[in-house]
C-alpha atoms as a PDB file:
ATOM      1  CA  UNK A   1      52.972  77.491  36.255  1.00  0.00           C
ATOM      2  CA  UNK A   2      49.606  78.284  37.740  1.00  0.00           C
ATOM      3  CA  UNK A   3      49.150  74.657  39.185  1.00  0.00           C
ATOM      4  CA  UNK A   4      51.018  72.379  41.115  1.00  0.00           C
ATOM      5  CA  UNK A   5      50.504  69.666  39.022  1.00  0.00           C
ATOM      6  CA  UNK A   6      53.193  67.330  41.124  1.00  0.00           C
ATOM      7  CA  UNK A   7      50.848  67.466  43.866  1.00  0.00           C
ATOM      8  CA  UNK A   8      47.918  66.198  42.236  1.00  0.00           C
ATOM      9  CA  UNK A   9      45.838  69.506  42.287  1.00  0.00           C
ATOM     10  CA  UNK A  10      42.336  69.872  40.345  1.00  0.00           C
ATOM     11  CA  UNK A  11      42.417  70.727  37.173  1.00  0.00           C
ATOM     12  CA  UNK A  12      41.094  74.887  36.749  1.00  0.00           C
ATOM     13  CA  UNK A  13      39.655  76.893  34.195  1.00  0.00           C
ATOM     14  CA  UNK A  14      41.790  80.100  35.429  1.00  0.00           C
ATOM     15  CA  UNK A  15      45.039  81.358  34.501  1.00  0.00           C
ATOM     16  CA  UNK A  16      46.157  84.087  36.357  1.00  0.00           C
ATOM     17  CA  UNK A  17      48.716  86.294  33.750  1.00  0.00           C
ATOM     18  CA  UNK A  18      50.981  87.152  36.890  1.00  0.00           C
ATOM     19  CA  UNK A  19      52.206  83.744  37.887  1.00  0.00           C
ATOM     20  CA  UNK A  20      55.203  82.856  37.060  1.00  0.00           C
ATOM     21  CA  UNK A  21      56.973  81.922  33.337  1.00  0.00           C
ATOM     22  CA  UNK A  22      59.309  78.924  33.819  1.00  0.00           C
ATOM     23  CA  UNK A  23      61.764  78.998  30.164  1.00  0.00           C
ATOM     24  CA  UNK A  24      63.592  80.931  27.959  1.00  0.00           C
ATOM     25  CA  UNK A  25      62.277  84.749  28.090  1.00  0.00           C
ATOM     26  CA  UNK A  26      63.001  85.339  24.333  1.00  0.00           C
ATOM     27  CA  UNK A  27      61.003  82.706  23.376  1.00  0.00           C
ATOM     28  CA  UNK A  28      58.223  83.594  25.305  1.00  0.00           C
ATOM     29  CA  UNK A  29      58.705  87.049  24.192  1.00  0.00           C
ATOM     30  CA  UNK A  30      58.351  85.925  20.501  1.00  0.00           C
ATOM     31  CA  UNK A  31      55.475  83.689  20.345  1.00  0.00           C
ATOM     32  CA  UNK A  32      53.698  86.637  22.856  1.00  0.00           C
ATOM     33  CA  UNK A  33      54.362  88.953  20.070  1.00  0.00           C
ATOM     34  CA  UNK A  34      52.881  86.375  17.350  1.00  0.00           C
ATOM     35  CA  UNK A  35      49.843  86.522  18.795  1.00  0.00           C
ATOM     36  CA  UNK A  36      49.417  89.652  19.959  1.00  0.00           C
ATOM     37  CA  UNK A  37      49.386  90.804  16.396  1.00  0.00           C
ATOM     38  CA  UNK A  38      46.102  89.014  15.607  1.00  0.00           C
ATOM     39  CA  UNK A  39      43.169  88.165  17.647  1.00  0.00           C
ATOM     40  CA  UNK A  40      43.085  84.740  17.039  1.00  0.00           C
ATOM     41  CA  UNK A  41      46.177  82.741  15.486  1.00  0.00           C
ATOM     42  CA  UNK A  42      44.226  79.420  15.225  1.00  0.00           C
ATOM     43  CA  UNK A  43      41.014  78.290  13.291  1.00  0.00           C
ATOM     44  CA  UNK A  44      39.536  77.610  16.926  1.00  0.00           C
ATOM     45  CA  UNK A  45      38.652  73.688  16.183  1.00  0.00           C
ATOM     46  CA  UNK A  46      40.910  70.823  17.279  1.00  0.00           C
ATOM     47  CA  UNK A  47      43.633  69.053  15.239  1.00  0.00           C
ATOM     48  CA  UNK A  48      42.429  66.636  12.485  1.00  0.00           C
ATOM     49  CA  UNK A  49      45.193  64.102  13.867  1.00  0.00           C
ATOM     50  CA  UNK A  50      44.263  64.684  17.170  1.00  0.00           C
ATOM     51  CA  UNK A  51      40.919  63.802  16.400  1.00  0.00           C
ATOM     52  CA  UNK A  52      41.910  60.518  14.462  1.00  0.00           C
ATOM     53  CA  UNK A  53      44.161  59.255  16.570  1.00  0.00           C
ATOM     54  CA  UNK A  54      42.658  59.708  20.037  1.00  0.00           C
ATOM     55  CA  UNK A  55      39.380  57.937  18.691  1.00  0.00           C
ATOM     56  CA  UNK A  56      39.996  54.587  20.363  1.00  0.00           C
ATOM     57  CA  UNK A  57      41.711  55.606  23.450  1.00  0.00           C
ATOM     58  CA  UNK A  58      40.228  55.474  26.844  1.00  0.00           C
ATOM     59  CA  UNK A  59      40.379  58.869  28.056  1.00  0.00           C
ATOM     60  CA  UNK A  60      42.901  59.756  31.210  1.00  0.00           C
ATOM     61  CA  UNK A  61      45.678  62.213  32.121  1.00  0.00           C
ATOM     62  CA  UNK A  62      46.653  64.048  28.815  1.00  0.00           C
ATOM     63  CA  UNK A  63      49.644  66.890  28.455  1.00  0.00           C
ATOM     64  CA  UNK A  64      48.991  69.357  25.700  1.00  0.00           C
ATOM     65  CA  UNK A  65      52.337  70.122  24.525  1.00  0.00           C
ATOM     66  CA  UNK A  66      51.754  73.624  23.381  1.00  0.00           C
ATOM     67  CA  UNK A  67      48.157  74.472  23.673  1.00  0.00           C
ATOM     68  CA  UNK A  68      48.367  77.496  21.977  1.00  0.00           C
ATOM     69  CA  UNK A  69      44.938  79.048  22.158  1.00  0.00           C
ATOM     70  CA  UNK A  70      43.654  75.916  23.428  1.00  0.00           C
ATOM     71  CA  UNK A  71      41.102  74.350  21.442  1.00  0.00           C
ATOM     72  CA  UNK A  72      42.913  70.529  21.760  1.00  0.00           C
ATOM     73  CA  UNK A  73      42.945  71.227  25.106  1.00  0.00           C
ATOM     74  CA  UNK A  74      39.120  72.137  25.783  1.00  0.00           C
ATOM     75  CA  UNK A  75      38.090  69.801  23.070  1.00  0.00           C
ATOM     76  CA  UNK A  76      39.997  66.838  25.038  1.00  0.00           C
ATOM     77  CA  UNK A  77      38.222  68.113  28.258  1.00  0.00           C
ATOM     78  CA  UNK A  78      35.039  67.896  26.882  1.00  0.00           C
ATOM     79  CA  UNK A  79      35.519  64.572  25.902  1.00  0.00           C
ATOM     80  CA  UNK A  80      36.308  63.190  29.556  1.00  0.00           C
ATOM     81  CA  UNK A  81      40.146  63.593  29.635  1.00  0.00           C
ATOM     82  CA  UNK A  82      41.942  65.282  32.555  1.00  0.00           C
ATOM     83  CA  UNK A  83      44.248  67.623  30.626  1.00  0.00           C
ATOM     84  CA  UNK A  84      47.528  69.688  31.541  1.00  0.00           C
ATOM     85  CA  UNK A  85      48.167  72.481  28.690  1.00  0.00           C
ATOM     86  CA  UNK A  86      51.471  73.606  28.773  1.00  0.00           C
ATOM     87  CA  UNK A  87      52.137  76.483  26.490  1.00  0.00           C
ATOM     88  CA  UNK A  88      54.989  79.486  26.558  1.00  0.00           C
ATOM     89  CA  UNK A  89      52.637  82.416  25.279  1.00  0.00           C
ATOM     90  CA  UNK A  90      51.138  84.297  28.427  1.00  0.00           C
ATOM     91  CA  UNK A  91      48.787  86.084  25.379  1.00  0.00           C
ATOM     92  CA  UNK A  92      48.142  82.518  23.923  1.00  0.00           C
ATOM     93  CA  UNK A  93      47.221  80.818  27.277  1.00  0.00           C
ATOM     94  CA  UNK A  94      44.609  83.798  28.478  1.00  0.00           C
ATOM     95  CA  UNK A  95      42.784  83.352  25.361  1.00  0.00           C
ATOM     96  CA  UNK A  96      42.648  79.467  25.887  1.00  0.00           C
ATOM     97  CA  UNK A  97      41.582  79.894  29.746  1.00  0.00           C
ATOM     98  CA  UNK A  98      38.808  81.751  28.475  1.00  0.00           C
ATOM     99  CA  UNK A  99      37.592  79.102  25.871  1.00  0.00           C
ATOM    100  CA  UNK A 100      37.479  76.926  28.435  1.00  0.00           C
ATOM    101  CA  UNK A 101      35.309  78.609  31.000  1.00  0.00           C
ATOM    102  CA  UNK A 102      33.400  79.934  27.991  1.00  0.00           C
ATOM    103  CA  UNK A 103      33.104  75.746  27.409  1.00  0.00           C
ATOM    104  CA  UNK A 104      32.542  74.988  31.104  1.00  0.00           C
ATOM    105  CA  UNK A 105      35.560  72.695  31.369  1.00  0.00           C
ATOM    106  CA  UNK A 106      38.241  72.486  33.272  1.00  0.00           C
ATOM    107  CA  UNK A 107      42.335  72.616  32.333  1.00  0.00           C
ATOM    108  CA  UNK A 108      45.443  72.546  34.055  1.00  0.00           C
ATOM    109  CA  UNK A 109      47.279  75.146  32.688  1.00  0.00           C
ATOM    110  CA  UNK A 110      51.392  75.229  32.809  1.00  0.00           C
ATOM    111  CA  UNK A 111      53.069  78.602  31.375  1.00  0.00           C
ATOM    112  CA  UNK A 112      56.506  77.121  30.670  1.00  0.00           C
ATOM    113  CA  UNK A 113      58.872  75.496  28.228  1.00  0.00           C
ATOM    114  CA  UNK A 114      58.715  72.041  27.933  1.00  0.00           C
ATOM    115  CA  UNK A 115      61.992  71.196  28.957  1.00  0.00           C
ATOM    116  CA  UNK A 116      61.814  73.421  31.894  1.00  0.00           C
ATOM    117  CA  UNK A 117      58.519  72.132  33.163  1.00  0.00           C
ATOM    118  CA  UNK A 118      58.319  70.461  36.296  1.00  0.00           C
ATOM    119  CA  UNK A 119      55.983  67.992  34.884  1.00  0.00           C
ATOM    120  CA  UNK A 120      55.712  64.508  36.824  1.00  0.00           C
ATOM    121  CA  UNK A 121      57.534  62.291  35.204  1.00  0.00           C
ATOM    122  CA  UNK A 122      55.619  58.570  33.376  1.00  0.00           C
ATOM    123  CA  UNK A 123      52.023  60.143  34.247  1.00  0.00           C
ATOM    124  CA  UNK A 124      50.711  60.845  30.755  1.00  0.00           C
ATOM    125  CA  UNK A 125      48.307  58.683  29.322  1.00  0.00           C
ATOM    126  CA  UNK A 126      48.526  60.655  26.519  1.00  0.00           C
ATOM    127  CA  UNK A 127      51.435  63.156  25.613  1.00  0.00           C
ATOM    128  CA  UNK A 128      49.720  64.786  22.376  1.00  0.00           C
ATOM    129  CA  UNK A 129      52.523  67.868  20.676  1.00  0.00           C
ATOM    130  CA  UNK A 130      50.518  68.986  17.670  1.00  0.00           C
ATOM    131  CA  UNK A 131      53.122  70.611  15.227  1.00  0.00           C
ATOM    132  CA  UNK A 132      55.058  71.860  17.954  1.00  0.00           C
ATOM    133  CA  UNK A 133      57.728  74.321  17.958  1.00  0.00           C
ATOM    134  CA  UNK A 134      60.486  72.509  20.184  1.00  0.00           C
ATOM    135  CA  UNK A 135      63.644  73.623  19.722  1.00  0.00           C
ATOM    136  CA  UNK A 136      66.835  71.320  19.276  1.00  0.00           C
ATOM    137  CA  UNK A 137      69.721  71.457  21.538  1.00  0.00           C
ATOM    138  CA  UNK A 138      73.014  68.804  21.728  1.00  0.00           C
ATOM    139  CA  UNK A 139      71.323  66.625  24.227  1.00  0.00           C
ATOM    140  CA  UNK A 140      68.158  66.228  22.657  1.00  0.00           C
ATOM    141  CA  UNK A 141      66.127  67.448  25.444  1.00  0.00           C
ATOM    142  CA  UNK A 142      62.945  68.152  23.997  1.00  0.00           C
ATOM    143  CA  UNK A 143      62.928  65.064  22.705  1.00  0.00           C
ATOM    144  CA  UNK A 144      63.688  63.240  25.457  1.00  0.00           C
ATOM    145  CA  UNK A 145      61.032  65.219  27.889  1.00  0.00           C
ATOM    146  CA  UNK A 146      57.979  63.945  25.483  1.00  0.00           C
ATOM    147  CA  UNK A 147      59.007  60.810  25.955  1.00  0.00           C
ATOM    148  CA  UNK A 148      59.660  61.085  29.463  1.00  0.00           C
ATOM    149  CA  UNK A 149      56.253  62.538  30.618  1.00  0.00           C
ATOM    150  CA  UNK A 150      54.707  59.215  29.015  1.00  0.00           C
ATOM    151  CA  UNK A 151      53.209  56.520  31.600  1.00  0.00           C
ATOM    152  CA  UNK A 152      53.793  53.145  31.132  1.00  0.00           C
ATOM    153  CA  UNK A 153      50.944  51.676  28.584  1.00  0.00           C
ATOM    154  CA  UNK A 154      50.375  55.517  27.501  1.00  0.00           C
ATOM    155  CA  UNK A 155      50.964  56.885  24.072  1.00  0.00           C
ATOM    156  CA  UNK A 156      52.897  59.917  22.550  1.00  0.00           C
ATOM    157  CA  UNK A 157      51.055  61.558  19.432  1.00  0.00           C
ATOM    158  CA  UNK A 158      53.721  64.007  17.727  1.00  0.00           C
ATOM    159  CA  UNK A 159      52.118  65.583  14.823  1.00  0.00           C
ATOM    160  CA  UNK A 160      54.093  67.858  12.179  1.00  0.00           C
ATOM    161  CA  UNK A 161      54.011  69.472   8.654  1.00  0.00           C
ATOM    162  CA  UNK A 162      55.119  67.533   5.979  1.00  0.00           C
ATOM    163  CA  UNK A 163      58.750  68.193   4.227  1.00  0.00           C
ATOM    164  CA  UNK A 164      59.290  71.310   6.313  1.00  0.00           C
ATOM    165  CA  UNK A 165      62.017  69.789   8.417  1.00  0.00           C
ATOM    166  CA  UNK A 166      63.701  69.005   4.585  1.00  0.00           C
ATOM    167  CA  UNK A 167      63.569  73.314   3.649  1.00  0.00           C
ATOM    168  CA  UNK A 168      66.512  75.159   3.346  1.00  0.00           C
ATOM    169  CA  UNK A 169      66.981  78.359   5.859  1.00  0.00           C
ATOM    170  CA  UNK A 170      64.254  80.839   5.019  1.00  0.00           C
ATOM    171  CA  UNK A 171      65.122  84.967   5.125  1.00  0.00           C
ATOM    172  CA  UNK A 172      62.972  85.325   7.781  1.00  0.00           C
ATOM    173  CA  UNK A 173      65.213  83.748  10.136  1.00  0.00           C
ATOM    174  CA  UNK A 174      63.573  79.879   9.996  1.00  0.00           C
ATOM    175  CA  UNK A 175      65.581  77.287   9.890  1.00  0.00           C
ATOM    176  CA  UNK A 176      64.707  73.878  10.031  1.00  0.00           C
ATOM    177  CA  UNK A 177      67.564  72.518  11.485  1.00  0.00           C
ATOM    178  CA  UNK A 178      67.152  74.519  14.839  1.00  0.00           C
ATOM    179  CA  UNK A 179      63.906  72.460  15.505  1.00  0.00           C
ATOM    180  CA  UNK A 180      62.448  68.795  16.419  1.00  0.00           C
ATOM    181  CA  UNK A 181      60.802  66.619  14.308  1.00  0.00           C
ATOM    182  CA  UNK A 182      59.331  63.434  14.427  1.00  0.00           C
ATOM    183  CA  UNK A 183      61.969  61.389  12.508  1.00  0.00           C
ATOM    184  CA  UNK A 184      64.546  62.940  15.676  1.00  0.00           C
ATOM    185  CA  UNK A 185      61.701  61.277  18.933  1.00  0.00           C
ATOM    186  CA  UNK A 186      61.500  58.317  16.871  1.00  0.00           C
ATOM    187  CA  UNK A 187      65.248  57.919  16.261  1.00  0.00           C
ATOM    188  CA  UNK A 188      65.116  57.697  20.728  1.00  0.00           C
ATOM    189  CA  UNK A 189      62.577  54.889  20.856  1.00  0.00           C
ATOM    190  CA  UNK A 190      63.785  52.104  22.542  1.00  0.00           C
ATOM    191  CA  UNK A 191      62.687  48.012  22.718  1.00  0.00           C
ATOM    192  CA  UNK A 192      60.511  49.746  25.524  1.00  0.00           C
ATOM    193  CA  UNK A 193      58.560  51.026  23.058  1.00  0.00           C
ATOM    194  CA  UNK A 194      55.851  50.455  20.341  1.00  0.00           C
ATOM    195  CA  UNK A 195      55.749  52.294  17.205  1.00  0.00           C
ATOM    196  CA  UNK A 196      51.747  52.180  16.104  1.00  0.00           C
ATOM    197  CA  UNK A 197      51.998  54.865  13.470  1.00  0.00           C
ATOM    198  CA  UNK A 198      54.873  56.512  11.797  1.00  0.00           C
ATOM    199  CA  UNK A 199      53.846  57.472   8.545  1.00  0.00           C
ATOM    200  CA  UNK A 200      53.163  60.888   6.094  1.00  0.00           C
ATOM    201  CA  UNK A 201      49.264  61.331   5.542  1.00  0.00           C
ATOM    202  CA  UNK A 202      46.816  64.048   4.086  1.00  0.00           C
ATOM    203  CA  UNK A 203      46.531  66.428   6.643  1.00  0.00           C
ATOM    204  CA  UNK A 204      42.600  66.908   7.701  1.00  0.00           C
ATOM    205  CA  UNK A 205      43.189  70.861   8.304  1.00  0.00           C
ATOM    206  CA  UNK A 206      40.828  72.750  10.600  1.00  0.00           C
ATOM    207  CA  UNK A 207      39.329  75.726   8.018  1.00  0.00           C
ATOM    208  CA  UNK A 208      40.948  79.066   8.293  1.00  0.00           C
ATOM    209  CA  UNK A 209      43.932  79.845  11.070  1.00  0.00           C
ATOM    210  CA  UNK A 210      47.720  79.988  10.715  1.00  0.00           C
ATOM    211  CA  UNK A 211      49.020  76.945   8.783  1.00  0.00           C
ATOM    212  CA  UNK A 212      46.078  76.089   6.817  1.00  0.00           C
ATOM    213  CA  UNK A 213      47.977  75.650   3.907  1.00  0.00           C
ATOM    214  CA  UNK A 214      50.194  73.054   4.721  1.00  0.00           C
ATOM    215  CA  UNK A 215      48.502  69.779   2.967  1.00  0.00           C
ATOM    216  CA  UNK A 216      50.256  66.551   4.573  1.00  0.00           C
ATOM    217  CA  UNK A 217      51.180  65.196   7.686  1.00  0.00           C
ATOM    218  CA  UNK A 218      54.150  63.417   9.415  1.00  0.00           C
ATOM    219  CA  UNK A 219      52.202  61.440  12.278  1.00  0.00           C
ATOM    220  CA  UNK A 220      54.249  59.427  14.904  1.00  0.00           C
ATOM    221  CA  UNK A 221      51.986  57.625  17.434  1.00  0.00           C
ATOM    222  CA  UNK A 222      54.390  55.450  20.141  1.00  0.00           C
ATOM    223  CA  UNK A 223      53.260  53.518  23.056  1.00  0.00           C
ATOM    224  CA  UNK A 224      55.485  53.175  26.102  1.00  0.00           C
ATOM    225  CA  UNK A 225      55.251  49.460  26.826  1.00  0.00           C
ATOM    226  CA  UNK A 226      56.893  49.449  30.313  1.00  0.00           C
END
């Protein structure tokens, strides 16, 4: 984590590739090696539901559940919100630092799991996890840190791939079972909650970049009403 975010500290363009990784080594191990094998993973524009959704919200705190190379992150700065970008890749989040000073905003950037984050908890005006890689474990605790980090009157956006968490076990080693999806967070939502969207649209994909083949969306938009 190169802030302390707990303590309310301004938000910076730098990341600093020594500080320390707070999560599961072999996961950071495997998404560093993802994109180390390509100079840019990503098309480099922000998410189509991303853009949709956050239309009509008031900008404020924001946490960018796995920033990736950043470009929901420095596209949310620009537009006057103060965002945290918490991602696992050391090789991912250097590349987003540097679209953001190249941008002249600023980010908070986190290098940690999600459920190992020492985020502060109900201070998210916006918890945005744009297809998202969040592993499943017996106590849902993935799911259950997304909706934690949300403030009162804020709003979670979870964004994934349509009918991906319905494939069988691939060769490669994916299986759909080991990870979150949006049916699983919305499954948690209690009276204190508002469901605004929960539905499977065309997916408004970002030319070019990893994943621009997937055509449809699952979009779950909740607002945490106390």
């Amino acid at each position: 984590m190169t802030d302390d975010i707990t303590a309310g500290s301004p938000a910076s363009d730098t990341f600093l590739p020594g500080d320390g990784y707070v999560g599961d080594p072999a996961v950071r191990a495997e998404w560093d090696n993802r994109y180390a094998d390509r100079q840019q993973l990503w098309s480099g524009q922000p998410n189509g539901a991303l853009v949709a959704e956050v239309a009509g919200l008031a900008p404020g705190r924001v946490l960018d559940v796995g920033c990736g190379e950043g470009a929901d992150a420095v596209w949310l700065a620009r537009g006057g919100w103060d965002v945290t970008a918490l991602e696992v890749s050391g090789v991912a989040l250097e590349r987003a630092a540097g679209h953001a000073r190249d941008a002249g905003v600023g980010v908070r950037w986190v290098h940690a799991g999600l459920t190992e984050a020492a985020l502060p908890p109900a201070s998210f005006d916006l918890v945005s996890a744009q297809y998202p890689a969040l592993l499943r474990t017996p106590d849902a605790a993935a799911e259950r840190a997304l909706l934690a980090a949300v403030a009162p009157g804020g709003v979670l956006l979870l964004v994934h791939h349509a009918g991906m968490d319905t494939q069988h076990a691939h060769d490669s080693g994916f299986d759909p079972a080991d990870y979150v999806w949006p049916s699983m967070v919305a499954a948690l939502l209690t009276d204190g909650w508002k469901v605004e969207v929960n539905e499977q649209r065309p997916r408004v994909a970002p030319d070019g970049g990893a994943g621009a083949h997937h055509t449809d969306d699952l979009v779950l938009r909740a607002r945490r009403l106390r």
